[in-house]
PDB file of N, CA and C in Angstrom:
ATOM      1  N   UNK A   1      94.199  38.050 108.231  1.00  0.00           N
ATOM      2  CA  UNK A   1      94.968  39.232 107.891  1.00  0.00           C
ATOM      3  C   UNK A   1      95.877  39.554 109.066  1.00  0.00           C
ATOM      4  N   UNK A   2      96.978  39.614 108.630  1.00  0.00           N
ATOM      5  CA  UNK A   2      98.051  40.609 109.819  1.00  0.00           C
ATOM      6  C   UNK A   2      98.480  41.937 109.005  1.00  0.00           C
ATOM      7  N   UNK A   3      98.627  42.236 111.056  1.00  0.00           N
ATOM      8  CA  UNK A   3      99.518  43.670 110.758  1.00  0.00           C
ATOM      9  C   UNK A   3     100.762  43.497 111.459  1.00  0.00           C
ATOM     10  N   UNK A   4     101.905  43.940 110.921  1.00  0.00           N
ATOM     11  CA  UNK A   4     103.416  44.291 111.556  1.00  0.00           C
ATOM     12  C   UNK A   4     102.984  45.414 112.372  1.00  0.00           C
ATOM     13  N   UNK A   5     103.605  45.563 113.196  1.00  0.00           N
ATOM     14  CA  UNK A   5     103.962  47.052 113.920  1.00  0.00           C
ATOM     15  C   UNK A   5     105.361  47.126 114.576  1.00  0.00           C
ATOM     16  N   UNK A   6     106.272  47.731 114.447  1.00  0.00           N
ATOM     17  CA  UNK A   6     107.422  48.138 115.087  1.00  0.00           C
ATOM     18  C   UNK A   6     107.389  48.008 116.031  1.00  0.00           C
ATOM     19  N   UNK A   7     107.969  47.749 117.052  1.00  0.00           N
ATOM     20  CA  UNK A   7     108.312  47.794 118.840  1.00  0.00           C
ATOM     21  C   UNK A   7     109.766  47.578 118.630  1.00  0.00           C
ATOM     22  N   UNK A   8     109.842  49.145 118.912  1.00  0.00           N
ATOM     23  CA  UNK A   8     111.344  49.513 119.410  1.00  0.00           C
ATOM     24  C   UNK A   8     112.145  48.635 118.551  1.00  0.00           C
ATOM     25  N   UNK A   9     112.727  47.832 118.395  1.00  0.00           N
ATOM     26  CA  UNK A   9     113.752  47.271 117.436  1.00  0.00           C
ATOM     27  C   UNK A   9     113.497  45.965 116.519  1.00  0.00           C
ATOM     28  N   UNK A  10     112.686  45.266 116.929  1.00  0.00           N
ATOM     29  CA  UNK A  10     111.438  44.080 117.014  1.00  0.00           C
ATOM     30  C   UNK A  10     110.507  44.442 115.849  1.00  0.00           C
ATOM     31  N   UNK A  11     109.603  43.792 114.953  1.00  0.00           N
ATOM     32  CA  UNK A  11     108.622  43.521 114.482  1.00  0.00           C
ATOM     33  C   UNK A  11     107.710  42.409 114.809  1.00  0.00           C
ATOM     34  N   UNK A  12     107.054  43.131 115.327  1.00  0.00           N
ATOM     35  CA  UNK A  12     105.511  42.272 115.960  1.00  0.00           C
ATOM     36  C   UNK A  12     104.463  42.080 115.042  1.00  0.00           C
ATOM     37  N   UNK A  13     103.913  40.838 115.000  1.00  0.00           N
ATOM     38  CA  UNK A  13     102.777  40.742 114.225  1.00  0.00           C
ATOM     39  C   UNK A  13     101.457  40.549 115.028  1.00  0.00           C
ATOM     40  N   UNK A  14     100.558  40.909 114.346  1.00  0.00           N
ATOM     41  CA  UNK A  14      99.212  41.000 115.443  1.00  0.00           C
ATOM     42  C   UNK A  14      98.471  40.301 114.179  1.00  0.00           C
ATOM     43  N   UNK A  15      97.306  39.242 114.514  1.00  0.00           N
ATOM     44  CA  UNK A  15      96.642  38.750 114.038  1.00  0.00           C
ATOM     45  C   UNK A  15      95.319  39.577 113.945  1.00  0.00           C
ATOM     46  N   UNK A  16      94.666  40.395 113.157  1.00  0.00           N
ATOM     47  CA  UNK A  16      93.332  41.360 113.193  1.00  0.00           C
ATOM     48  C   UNK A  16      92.410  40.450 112.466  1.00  0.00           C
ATOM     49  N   UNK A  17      92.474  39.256 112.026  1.00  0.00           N
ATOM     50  CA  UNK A  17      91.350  38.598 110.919  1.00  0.00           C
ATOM     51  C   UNK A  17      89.852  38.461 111.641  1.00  0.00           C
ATOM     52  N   UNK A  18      90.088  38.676 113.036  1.00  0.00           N
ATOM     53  CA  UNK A  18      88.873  38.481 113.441  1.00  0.00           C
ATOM     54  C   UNK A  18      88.304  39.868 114.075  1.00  0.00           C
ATOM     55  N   UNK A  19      88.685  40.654 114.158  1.00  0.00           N
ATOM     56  CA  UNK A  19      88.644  41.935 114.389  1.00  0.00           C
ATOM     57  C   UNK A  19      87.050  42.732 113.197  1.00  0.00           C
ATOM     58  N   UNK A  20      86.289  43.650 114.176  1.00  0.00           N
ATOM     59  CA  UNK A  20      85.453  43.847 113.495  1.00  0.00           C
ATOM     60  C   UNK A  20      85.875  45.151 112.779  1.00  0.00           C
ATOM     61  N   UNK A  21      85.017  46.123 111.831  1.00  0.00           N
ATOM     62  CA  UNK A  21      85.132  47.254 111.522  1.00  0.00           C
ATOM     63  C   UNK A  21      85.469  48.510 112.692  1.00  0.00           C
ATOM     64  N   UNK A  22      86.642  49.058 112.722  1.00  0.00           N
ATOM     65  CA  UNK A  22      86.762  49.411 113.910  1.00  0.00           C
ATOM     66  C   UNK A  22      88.146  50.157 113.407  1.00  0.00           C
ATOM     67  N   UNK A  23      88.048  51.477 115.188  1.00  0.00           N
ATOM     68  CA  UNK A  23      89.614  52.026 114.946  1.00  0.00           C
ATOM     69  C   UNK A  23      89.795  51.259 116.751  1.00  0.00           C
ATOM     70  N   UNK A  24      90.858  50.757 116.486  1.00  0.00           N
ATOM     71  CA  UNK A  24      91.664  49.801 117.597  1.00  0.00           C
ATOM     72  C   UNK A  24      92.639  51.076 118.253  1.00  0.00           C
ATOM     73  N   UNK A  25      93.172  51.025 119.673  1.00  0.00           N
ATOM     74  CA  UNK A  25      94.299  51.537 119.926  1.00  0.00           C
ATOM     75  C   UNK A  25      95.258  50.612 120.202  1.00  0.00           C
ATOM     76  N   UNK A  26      96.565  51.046 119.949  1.00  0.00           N
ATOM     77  CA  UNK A  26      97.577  49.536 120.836  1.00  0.00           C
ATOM     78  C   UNK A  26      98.526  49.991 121.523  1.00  0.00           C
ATOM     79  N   UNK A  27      99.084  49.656 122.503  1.00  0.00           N
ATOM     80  CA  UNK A  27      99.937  50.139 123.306  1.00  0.00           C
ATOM     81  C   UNK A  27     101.237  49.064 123.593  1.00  0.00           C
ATOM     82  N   UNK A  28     102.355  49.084 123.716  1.00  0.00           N
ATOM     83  CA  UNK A  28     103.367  48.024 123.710  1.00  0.00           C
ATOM     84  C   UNK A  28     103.965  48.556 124.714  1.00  0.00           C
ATOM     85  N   UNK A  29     104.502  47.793 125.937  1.00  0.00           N
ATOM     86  CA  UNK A  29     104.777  48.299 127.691  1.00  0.00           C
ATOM     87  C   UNK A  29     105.925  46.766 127.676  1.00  0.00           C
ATOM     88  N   UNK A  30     107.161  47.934 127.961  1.00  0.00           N
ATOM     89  CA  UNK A  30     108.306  47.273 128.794  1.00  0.00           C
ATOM     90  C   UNK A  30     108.248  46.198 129.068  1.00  0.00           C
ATOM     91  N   UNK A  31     109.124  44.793 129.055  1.00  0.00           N
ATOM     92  CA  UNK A  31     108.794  43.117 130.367  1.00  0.00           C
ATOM     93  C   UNK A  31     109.131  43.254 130.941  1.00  0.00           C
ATOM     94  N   UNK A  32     108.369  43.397 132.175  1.00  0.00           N
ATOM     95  CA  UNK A  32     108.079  44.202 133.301  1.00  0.00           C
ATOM     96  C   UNK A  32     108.395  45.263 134.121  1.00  0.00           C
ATOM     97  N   UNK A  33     107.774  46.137 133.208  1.00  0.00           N
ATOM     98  CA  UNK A  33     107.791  47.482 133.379  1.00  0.00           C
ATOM     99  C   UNK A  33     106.328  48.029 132.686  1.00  0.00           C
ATOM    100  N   UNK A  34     106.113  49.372 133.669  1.00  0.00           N
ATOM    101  CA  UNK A  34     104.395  49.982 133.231  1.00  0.00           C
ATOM    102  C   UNK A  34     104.362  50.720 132.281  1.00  0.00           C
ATOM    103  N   UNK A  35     106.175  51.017 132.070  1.00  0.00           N
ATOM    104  CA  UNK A  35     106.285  52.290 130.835  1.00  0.00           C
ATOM    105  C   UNK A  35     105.492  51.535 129.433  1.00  0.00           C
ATOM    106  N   UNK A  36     105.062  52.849 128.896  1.00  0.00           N
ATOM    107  CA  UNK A  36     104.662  52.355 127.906  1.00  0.00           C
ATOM    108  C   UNK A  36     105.654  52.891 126.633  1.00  0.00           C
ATOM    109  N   UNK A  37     105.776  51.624 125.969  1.00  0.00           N
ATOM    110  CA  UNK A  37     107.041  52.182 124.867  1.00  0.00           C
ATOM    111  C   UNK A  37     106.584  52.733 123.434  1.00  0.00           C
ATOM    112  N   UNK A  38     105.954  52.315 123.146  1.00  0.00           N
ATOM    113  CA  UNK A  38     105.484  52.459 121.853  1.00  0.00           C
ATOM    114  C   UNK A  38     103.804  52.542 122.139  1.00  0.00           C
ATOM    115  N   UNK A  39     103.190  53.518 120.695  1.00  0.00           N
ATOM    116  CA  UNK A  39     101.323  53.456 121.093  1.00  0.00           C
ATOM    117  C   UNK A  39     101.221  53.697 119.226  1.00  0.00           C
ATOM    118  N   UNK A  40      99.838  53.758 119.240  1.00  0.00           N
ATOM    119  CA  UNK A  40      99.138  53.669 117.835  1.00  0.00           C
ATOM    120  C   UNK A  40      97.884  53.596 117.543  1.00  0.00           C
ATOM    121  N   UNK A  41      97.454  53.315 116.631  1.00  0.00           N
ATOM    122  CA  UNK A  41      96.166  53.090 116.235  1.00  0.00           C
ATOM    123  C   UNK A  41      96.312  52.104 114.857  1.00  0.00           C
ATOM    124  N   UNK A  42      95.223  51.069 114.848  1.00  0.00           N
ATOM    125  CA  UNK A  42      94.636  50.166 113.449  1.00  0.00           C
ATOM    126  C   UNK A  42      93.726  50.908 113.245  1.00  0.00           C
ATOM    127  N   UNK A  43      93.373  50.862 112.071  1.00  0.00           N
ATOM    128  CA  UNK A  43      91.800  51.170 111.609  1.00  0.00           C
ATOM    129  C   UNK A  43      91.504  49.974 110.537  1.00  0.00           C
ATOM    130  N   UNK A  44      90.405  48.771 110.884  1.00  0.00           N
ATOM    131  CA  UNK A  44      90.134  48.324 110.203  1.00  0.00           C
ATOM    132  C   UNK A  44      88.796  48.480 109.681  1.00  0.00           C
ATOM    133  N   UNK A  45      88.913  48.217 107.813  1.00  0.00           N
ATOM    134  CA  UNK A  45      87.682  48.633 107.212  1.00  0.00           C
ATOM    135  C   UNK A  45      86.955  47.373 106.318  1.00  0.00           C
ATOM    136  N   UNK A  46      85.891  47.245 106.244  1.00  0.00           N
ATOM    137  CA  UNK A  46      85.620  45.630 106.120  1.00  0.00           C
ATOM    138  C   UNK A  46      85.376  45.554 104.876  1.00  0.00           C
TER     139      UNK A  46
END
């Protein structure tokens, strides 16, 4: 299973298939830079 998530102009895909029942946080940070640009949460339900 994937999820898309937006980053700033970009669509990112994240692979969750192995991911357990869970709320995830995610954070997406500048190349190279500490800012953090974008944040969120998954919630996966099994």
């Amino acid at each position: 299973m994937n999820h898309s998530l937006l980053g700033s102009t970009q669509w990112q895909v994240l692979d969750i298939s192995s991911f357990s029942a869970g709320i995830y946080a995610w954070y997406l940070v500048g190349e190279g830079k500490e800012k953090v640009l974008e944040q969120g949460k998954i919630v996966v339900i099994p």
